[in-house]
Structure formats: structure tokens, C-alpha cells
C-alpha atoms as a PDB file:
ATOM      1  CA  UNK A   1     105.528 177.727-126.295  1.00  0.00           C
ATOM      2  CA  UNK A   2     106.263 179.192-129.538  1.00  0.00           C
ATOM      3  CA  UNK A   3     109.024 180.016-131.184  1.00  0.00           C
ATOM      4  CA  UNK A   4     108.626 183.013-131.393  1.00  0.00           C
ATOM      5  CA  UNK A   5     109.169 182.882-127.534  1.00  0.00           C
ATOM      6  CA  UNK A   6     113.004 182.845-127.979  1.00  0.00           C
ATOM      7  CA  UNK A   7     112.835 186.481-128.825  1.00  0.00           C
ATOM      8  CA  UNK A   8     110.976 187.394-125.967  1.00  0.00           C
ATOM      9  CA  UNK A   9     112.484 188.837-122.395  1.00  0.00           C
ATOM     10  CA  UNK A  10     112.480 187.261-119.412  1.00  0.00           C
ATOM     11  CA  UNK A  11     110.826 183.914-121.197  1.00  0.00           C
ATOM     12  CA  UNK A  12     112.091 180.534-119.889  1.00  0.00           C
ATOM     13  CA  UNK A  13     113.146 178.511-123.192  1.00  0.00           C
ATOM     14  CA  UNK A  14     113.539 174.610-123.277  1.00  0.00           C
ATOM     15  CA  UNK A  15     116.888 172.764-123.736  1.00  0.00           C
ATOM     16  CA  UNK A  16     115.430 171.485-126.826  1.00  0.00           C
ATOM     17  CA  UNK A  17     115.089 174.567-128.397  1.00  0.00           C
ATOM     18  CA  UNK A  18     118.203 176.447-127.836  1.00  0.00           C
ATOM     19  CA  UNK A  19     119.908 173.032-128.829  1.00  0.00           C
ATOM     20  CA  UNK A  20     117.633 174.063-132.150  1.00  0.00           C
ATOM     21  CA  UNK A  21     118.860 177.574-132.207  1.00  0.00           C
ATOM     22  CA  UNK A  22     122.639 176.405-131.576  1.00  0.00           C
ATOM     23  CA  UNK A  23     122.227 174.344-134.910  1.00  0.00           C
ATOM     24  CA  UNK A  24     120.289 176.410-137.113  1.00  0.00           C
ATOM     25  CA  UNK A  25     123.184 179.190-136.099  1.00  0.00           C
ATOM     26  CA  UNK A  26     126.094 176.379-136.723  1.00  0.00           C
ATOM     27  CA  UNK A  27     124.255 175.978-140.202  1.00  0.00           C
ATOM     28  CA  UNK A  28     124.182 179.771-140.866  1.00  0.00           C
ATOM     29  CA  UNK A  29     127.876 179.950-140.071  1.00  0.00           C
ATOM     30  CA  UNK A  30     128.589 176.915-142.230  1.00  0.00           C
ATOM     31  CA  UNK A  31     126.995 178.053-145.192  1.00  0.00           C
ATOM     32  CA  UNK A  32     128.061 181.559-144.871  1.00  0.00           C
ATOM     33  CA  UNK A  33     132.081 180.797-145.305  1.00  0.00           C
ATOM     34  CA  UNK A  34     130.416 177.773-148.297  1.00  0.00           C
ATOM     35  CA  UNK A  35     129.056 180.993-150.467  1.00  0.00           C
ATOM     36  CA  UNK A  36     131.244 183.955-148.763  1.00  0.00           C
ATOM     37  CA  UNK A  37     131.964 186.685-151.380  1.00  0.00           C
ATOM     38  CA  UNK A  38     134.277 188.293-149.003  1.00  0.00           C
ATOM     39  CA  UNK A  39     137.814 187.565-151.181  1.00  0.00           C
ATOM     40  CA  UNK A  40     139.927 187.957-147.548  1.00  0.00           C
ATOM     41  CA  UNK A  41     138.150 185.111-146.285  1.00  0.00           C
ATOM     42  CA  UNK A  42     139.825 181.465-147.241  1.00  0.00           C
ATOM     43  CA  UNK A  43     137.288 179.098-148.519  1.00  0.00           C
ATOM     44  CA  UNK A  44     136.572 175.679-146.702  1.00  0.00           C
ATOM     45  CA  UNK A  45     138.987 173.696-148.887  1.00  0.00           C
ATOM     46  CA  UNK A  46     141.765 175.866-148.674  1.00  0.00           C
ATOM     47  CA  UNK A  47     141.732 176.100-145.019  1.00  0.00           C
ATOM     48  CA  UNK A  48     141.625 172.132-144.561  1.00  0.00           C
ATOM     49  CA  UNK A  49     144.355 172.052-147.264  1.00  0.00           C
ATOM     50  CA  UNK A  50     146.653 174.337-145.086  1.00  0.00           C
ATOM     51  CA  UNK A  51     145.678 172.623-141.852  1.00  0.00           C
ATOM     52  CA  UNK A  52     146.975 169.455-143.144  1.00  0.00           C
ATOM     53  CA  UNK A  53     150.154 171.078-144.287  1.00  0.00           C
ATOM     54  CA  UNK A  54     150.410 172.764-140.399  1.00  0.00           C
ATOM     55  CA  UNK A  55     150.085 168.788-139.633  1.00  0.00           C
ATOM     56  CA  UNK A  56     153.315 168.111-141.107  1.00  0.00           C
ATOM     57  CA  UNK A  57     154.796 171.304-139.802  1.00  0.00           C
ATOM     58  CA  UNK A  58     154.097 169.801-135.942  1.00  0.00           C
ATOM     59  CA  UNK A  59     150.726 172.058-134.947  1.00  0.00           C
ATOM     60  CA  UNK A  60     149.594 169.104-133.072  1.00  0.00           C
ATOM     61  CA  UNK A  61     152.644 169.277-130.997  1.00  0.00           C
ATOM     62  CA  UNK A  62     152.772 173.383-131.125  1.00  0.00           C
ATOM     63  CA  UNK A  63     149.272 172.947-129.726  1.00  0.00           C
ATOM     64  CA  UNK A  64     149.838 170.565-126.514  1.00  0.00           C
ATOM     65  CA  UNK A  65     152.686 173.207-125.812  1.00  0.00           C
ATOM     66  CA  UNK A  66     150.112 176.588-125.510  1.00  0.00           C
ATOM     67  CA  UNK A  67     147.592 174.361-123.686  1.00  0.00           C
ATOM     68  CA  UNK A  68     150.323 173.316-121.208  1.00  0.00           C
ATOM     69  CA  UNK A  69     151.526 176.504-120.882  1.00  0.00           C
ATOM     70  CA  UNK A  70     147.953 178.257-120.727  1.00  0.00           C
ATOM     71  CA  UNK A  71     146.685 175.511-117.905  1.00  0.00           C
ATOM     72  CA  UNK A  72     150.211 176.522-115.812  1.00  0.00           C
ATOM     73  CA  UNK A  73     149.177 180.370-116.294  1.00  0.00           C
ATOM     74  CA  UNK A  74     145.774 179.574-115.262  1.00  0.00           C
ATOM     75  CA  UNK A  75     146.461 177.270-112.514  1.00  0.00           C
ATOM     76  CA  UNK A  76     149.240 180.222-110.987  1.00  0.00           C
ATOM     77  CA  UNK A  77     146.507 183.208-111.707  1.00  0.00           C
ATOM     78  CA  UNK A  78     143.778 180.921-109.532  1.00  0.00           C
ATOM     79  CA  UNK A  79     145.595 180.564-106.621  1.00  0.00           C
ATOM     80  CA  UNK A  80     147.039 184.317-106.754  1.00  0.00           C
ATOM     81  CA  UNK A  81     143.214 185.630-107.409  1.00  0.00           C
ATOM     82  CA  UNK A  82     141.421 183.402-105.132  1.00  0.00           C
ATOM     83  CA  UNK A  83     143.863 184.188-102.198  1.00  0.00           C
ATOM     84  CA  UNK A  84     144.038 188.126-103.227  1.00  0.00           C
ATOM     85  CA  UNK A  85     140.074 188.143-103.440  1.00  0.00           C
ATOM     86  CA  UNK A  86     139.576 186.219-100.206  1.00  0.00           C
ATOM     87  CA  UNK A  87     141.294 188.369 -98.289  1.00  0.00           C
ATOM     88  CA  UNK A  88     139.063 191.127 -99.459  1.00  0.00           C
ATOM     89  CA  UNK A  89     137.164 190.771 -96.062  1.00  0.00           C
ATOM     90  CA  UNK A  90     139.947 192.787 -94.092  1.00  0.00           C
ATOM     91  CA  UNK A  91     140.193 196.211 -94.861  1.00  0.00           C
ATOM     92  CA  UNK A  92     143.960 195.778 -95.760  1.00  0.00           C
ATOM     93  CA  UNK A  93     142.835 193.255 -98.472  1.00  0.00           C
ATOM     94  CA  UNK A  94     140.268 195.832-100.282  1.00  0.00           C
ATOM     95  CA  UNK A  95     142.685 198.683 -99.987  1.00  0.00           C
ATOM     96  CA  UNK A  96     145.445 195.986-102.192  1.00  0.00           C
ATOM     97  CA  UNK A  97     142.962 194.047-104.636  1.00  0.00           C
ATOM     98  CA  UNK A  98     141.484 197.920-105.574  1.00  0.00           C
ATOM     99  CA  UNK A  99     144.660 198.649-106.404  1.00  0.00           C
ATOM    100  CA  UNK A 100     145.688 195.490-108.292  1.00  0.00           C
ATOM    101  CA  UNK A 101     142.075 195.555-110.412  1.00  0.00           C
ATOM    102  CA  UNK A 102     143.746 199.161-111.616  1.00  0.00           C
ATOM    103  CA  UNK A 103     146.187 197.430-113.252  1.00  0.00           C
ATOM    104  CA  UNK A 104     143.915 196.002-115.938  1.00  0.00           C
ATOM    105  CA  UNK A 105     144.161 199.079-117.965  1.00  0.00           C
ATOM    106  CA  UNK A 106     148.137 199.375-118.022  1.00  0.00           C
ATOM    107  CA  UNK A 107     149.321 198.147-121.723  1.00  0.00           C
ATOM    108  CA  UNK A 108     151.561 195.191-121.861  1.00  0.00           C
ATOM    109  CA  UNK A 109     153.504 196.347-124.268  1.00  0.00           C
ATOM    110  CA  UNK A 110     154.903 198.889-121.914  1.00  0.00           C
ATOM    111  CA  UNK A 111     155.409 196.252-119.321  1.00  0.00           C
ATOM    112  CA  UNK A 112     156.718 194.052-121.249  1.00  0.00           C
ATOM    113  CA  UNK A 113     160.381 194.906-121.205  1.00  0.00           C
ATOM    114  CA  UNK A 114     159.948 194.933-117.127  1.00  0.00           C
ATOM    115  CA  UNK A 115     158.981 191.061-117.046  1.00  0.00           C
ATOM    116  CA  UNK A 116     161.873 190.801-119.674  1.00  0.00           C
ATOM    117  CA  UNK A 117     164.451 192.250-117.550  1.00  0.00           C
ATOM    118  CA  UNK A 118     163.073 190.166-114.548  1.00  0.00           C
ATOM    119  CA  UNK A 119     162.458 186.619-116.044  1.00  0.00           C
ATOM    120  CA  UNK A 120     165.141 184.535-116.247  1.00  0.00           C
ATOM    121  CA  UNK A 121     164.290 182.531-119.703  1.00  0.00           C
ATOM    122  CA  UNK A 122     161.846 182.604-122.431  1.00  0.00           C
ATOM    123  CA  UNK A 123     159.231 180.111-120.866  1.00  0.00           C
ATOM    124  CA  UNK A 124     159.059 182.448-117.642  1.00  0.00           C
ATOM    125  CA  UNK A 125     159.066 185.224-119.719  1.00  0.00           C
ATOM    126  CA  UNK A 126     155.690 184.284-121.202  1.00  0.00           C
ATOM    127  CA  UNK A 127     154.245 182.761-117.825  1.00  0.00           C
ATOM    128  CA  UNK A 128     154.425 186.192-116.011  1.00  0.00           C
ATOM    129  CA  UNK A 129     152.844 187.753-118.699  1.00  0.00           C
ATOM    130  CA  UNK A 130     150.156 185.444-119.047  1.00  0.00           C
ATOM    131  CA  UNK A 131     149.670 185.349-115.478  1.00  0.00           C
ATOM    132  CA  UNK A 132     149.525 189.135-114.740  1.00  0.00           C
ATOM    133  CA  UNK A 133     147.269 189.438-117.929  1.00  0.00           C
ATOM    134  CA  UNK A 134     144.543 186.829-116.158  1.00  0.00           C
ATOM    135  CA  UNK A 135     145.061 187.910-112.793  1.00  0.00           C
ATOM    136  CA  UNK A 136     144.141 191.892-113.082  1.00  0.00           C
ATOM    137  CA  UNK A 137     141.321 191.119-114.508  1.00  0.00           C
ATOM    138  CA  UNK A 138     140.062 187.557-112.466  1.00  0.00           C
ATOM    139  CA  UNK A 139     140.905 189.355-109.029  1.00  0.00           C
ATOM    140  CA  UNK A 140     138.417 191.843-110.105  1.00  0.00           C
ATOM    141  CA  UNK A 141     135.406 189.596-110.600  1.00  0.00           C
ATOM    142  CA  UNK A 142     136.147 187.543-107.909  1.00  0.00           C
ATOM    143  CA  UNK A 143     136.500 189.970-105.795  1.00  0.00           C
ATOM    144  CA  UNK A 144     133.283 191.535-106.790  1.00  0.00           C
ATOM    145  CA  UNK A 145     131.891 188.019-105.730  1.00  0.00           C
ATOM    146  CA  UNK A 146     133.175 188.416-102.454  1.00  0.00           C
ATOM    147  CA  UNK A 147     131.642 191.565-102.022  1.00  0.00           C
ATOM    148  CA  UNK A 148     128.225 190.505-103.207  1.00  0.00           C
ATOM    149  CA  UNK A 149     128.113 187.244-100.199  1.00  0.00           C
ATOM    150  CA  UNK A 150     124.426 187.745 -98.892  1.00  0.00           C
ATOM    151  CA  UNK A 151     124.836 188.805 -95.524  1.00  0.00           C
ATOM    152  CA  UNK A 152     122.048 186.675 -93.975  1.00  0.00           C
ATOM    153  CA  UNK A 153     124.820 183.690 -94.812  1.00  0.00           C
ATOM    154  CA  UNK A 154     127.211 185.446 -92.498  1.00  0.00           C
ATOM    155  CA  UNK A 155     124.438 185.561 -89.798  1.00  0.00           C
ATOM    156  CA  UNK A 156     123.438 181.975 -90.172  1.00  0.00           C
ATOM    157  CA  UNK A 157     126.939 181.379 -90.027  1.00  0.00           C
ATOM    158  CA  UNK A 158     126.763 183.581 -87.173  1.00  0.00           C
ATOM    159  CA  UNK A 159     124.224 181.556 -85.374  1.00  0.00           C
ATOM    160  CA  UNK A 160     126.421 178.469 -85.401  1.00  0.00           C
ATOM    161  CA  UNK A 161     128.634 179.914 -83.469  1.00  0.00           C
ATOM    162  CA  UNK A 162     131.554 179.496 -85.778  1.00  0.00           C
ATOM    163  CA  UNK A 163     134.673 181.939 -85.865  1.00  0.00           C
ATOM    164  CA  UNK A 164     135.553 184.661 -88.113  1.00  0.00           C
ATOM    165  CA  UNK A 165     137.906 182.808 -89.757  1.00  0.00           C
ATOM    166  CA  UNK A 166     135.804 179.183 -89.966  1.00  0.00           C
ATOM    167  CA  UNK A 167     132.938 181.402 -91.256  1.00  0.00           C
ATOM    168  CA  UNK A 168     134.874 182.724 -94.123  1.00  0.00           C
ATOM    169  CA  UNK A 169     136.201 179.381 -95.075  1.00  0.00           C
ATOM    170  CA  UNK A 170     132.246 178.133 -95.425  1.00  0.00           C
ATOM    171  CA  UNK A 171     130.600 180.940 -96.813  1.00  0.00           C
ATOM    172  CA  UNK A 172     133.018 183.053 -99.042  1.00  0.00           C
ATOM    173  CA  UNK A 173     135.332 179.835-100.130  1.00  0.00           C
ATOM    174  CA  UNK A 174     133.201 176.858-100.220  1.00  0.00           C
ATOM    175  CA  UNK A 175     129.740 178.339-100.209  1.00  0.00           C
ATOM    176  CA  UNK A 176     131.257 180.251-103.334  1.00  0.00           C
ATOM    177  CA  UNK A 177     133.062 178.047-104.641  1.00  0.00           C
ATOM    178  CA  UNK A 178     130.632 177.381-108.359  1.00  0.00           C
ATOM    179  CA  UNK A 179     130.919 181.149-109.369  1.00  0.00           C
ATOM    180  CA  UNK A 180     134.980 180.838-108.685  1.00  0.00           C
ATOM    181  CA  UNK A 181     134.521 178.645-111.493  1.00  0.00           C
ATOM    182  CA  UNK A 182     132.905 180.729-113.155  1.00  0.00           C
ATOM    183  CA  UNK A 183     135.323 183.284-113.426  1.00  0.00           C
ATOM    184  CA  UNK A 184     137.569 181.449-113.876  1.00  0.00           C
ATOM    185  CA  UNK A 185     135.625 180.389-117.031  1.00  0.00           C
ATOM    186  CA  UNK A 186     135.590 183.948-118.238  1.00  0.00           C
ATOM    187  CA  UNK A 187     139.194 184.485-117.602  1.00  0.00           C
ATOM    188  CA  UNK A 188     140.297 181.350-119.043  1.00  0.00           C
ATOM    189  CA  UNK A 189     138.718 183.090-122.424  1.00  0.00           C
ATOM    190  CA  UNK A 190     140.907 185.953-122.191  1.00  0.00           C
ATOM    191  CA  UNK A 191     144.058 183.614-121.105  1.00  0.00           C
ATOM    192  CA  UNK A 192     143.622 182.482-124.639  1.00  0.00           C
ATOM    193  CA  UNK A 193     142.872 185.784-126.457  1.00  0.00           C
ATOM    194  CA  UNK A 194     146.834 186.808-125.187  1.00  0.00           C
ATOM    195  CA  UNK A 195     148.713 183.707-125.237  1.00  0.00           C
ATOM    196  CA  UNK A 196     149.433 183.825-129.059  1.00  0.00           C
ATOM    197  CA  UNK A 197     150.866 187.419-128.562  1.00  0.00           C
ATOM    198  CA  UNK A 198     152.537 186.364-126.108  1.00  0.00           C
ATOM    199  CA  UNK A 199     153.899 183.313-127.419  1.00  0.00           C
ATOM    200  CA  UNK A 200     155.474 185.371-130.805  1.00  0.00           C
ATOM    201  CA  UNK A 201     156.940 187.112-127.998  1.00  0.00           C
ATOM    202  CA  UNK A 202     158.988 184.224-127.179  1.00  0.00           C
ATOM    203  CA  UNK A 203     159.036 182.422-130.183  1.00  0.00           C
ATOM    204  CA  UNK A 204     161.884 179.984-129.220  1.00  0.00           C
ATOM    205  CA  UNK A 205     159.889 178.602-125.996  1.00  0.00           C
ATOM    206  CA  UNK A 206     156.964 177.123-129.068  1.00  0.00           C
ATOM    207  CA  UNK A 207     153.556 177.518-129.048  1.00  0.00           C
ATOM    208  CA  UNK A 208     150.744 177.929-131.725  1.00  0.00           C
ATOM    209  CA  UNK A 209     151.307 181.894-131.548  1.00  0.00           C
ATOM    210  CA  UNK A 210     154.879 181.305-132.949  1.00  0.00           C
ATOM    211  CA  UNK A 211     153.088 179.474-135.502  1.00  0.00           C
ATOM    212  CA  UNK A 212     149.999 182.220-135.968  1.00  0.00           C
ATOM    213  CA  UNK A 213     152.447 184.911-135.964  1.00  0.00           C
ATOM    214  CA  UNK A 214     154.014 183.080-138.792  1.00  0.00           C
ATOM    215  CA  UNK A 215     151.792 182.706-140.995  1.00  0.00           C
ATOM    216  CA  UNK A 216     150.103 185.897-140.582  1.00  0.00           C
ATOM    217  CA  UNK A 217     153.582 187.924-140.972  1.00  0.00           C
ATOM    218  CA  UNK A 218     153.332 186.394-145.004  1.00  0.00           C
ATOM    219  CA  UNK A 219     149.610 186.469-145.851  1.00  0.00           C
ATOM    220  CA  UNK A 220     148.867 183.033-145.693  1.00  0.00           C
ATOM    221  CA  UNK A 221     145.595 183.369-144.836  1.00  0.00           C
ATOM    222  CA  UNK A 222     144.197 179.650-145.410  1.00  0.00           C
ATOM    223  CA  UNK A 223     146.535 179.242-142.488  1.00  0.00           C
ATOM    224  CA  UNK A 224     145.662 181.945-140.217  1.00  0.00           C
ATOM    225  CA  UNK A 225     141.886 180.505-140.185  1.00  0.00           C
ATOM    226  CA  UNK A 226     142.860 177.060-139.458  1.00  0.00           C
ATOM    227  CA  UNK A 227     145.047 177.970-136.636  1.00  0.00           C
ATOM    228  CA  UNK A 228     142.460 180.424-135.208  1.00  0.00           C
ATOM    229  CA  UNK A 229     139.531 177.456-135.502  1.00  0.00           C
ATOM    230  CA  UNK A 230     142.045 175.037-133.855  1.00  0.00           C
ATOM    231  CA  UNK A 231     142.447 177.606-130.778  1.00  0.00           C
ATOM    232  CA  UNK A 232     138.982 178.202-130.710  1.00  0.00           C
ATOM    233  CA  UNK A 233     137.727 174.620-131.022  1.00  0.00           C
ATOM    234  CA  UNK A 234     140.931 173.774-128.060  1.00  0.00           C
ATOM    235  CA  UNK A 235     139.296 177.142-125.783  1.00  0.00           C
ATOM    236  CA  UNK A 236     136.025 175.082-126.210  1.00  0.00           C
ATOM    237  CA  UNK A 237     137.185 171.783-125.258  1.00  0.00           C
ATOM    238  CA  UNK A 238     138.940 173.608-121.931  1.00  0.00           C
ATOM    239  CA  UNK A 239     136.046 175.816-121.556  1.00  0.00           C
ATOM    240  CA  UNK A 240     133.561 172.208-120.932  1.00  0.00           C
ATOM    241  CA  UNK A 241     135.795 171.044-118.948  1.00  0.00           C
ATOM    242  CA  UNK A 242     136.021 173.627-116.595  1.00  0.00           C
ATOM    243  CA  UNK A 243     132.397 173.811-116.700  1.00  0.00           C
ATOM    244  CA  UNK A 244     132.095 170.085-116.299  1.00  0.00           C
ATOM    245  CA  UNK A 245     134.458 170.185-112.800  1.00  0.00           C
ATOM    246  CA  UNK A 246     132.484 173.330-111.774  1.00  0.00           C
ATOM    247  CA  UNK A 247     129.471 170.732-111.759  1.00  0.00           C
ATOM    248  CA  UNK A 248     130.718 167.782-110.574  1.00  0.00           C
ATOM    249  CA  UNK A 249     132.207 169.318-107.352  1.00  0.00           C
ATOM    250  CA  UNK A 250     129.013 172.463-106.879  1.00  0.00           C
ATOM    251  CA  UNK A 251     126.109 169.880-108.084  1.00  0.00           C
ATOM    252  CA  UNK A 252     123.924 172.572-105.797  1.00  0.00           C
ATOM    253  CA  UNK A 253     124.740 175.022-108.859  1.00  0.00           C
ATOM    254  CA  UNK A 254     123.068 172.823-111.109  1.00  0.00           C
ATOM    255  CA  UNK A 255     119.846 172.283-108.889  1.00  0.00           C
ATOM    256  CA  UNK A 256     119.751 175.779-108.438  1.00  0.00           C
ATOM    257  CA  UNK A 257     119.574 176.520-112.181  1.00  0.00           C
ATOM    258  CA  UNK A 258     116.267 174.044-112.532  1.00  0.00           C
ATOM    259  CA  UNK A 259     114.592 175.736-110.096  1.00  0.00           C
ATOM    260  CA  UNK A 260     114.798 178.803-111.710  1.00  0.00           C
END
């Protein structure tokens, strides 16, 4: 195969060379902010300079605080999106999880003051928002799983002679249970795209957004970079793990990604 076959549609590509292609574009990156002539952009040594000075200042703590409160958020959203898009087998449960995937386009800045008046501290304050913020949008893709079950599973199922209810438990929760991971993968992403807003929304609950928000509000942008690379590298880490539970517990995901 040549390499040229990375370009190409519908070609399948070895591990080998997209761990290539991952590199060569790691390099490109890396050498890109080495020689950047963009003057907004910190250079390499002032960013690690200001990271270690964000050391002293406690991000290392500040951190361990957002990915607490992101994994609560996430861990609340789940169980409300997983239950919400379950249910979208009854007619009642399509009628309410259309409604709720509406809500995705609603600003939370107008919102905002109605979890405010409802939350009863700062640290619930920034849990509701984080949670409605994941949940619009993961009840929607689930749900869209749901929808999408082959139906020949529900007449195997069928053929078994189990019961509505035992039916949905093995085909729409456990026999999808690797692409609930998978959204919740995707939404995980945005959990951390809206934390730091949230979190300057609440500055005396801590967090890396307090932080962010910070540094950003006085132009310090050596500071700005190495908080947004710490996030990102920290999205990463969670982002594997998920990914690495999602295999562990559906190993028939990974088989069915070989065959392919």
C-alpha cells in the first residue's frame, strides 16, 4: 500500500501508518509554534516559563478541582441521558427527549440567572449548568442510538421468548452499551469546552476557569496557552480512559472493528 493511499476514500490504512501520520502532524505542530511569526502567539519558552509560575500559584490543585467537578457533571448527565434515551421506546418517552434535545439551542447566558436563583451555593451553581449543558446535547445522540437498534435484534430477541421489558434491557442497554460510550466520549469533549466559563462563573468554588479567566482578563497570554494545553492534554488523558473502559467492558466493539 502506498502512501499515497492515506488520501484515498474508502481505503483501509494500517495502524502503522496513521501512528506515522499522528507524528509527522505532532512534528508540524511543534515546529510551527518553534518558527511562528504570528506576534499573538507565546513562544515555547515563554509558555513553560508561565506554566511554572501557575505551579506556584496552585494549577495542579486548580486542576484536580475541574476534573472532579467535570467527572460529577458527567457522571449526573449519564445517568439522566441514558435513562431519558432509554425510555425513548414508549411513545411518552419520544414525545419528552424531542423536547429536551430542543433545548440545545437555548443560550446559557439567559439561563443562567434561573440556575442562580435555584442553586443553593456556588458548587451547585456550576454542576447544574454543566449538567444541563452535557445533557441536551448527549440525550440527543443517544437517543438517536436508540432509534437506529436493528430491528432483526428485537425479533431474535423476539424468538427467545423474552418480555418487552427483558428485551429492552438486552438489546437497547447492554447490546448498546459500546456506542453509550461513545457518546459519552463526544460529550465529555464539550463538558470541557464549558466548564471554564462556567467555572469564572463561580469563581469562589476554584477551578482552572477561575484561573483562565484570570489570566486572560490581563493579557497574559504565555499563560492563557499553558492553561489551555494543560486542559487539553487533561481532556486527553479522560478521553483514553473512557475509551479504555468502553473496551474493556464491550471487547465485541473491538472485534468488530478488525473485521471491518
Amino acid at each position: 500500500m502506498t502512501s499515497l493511499s492515506v488520501f484515498s476514500p474508502n481505503r483501509n490504512v494500517s495502524k502503522g501508518a496513521l501512528r506515522t501520520m499522528l507524528f509527522l502532524s505532532a512534528l508540524f505542530i511543534f515546529l510551527f509554534w518553534l518558527a511562528s511569526p504570528l506576534v499573538f502567539l507565546p513562544t515555547m519558552g515563554e509558555t513553560f516559563k508561565a506554566f511554572g509560575e501557575l505551579w506556584h500559584q496552585g494549577i495542579a490543585g486548580e486542576l484536580v478541582s475541574s476534573l472532579i467537578s467535570n467527572m460529577e457533571a458527567l457522571g449526573l448527565a449519564s445517568l439522566i441521558s441514558l435513562v431519558l434515551a432509554y425510555t425513548t421506546v414508549t411513545a411518552f418517552g419520544r414525545m419528552m427527549v424531542e423536547f429536551i434535545s430542543k433545548l440545545r439551542f437555548l443560550s446559557m447566558v439567559g439561563l443562567s440567572f434561573f440556575f442562580t436563583v435555584l442553586a443553593s451555593n456556588q458548587h451547585q451553581l456550576k454542576l447544574s449548568l454543566l449538567v444541563f449543558s452535557v445533557t441536551v446535547f448527549f440525550v440527543t445522540s443517544m437517543a438517536d442510538v436508540v432509534a437506529n437498534v436493528p430491528k432483526q435484534q428485537f425479533d431474535l430477541a423476539r424468538t427467545l421468548r423474552m418480555s418487552d421489558w427483558h428485551m429492552i434491557w438486552e438489546v437497547v442497554v447492554l447490546g448498546q452499551a459500546d456506542q453509550a460510550f461513545d457518546c459519552l466520549r463526544q460529550n465529555a469533549a464539550i463538558s470541557w469546552m464549558m466548564l471554564p466559563m462556567f467555572e469564572g462563573m463561580t469563581r469562589s468554588d476554584g477551578g482552572i476557569g477561575a484561573m483562565l479567566l484570570n489570566a486572560n482578563k490581563h493579557f497574559y497570554l504565555p499563560a492563557v496557552m499553558a492553561i489551555q494545553i494543560s486542559i487539553l492534554l487533561l481532556g486527553l488523558g479522560q478521553d483514553y480512559m473512557i475509551g479504555f473502559i468502553k473496551n474493556t467492558l464491550c471487547p465485541y466493539s473491538v472485534l468488530a472493528k478488525e473485521r471491518k
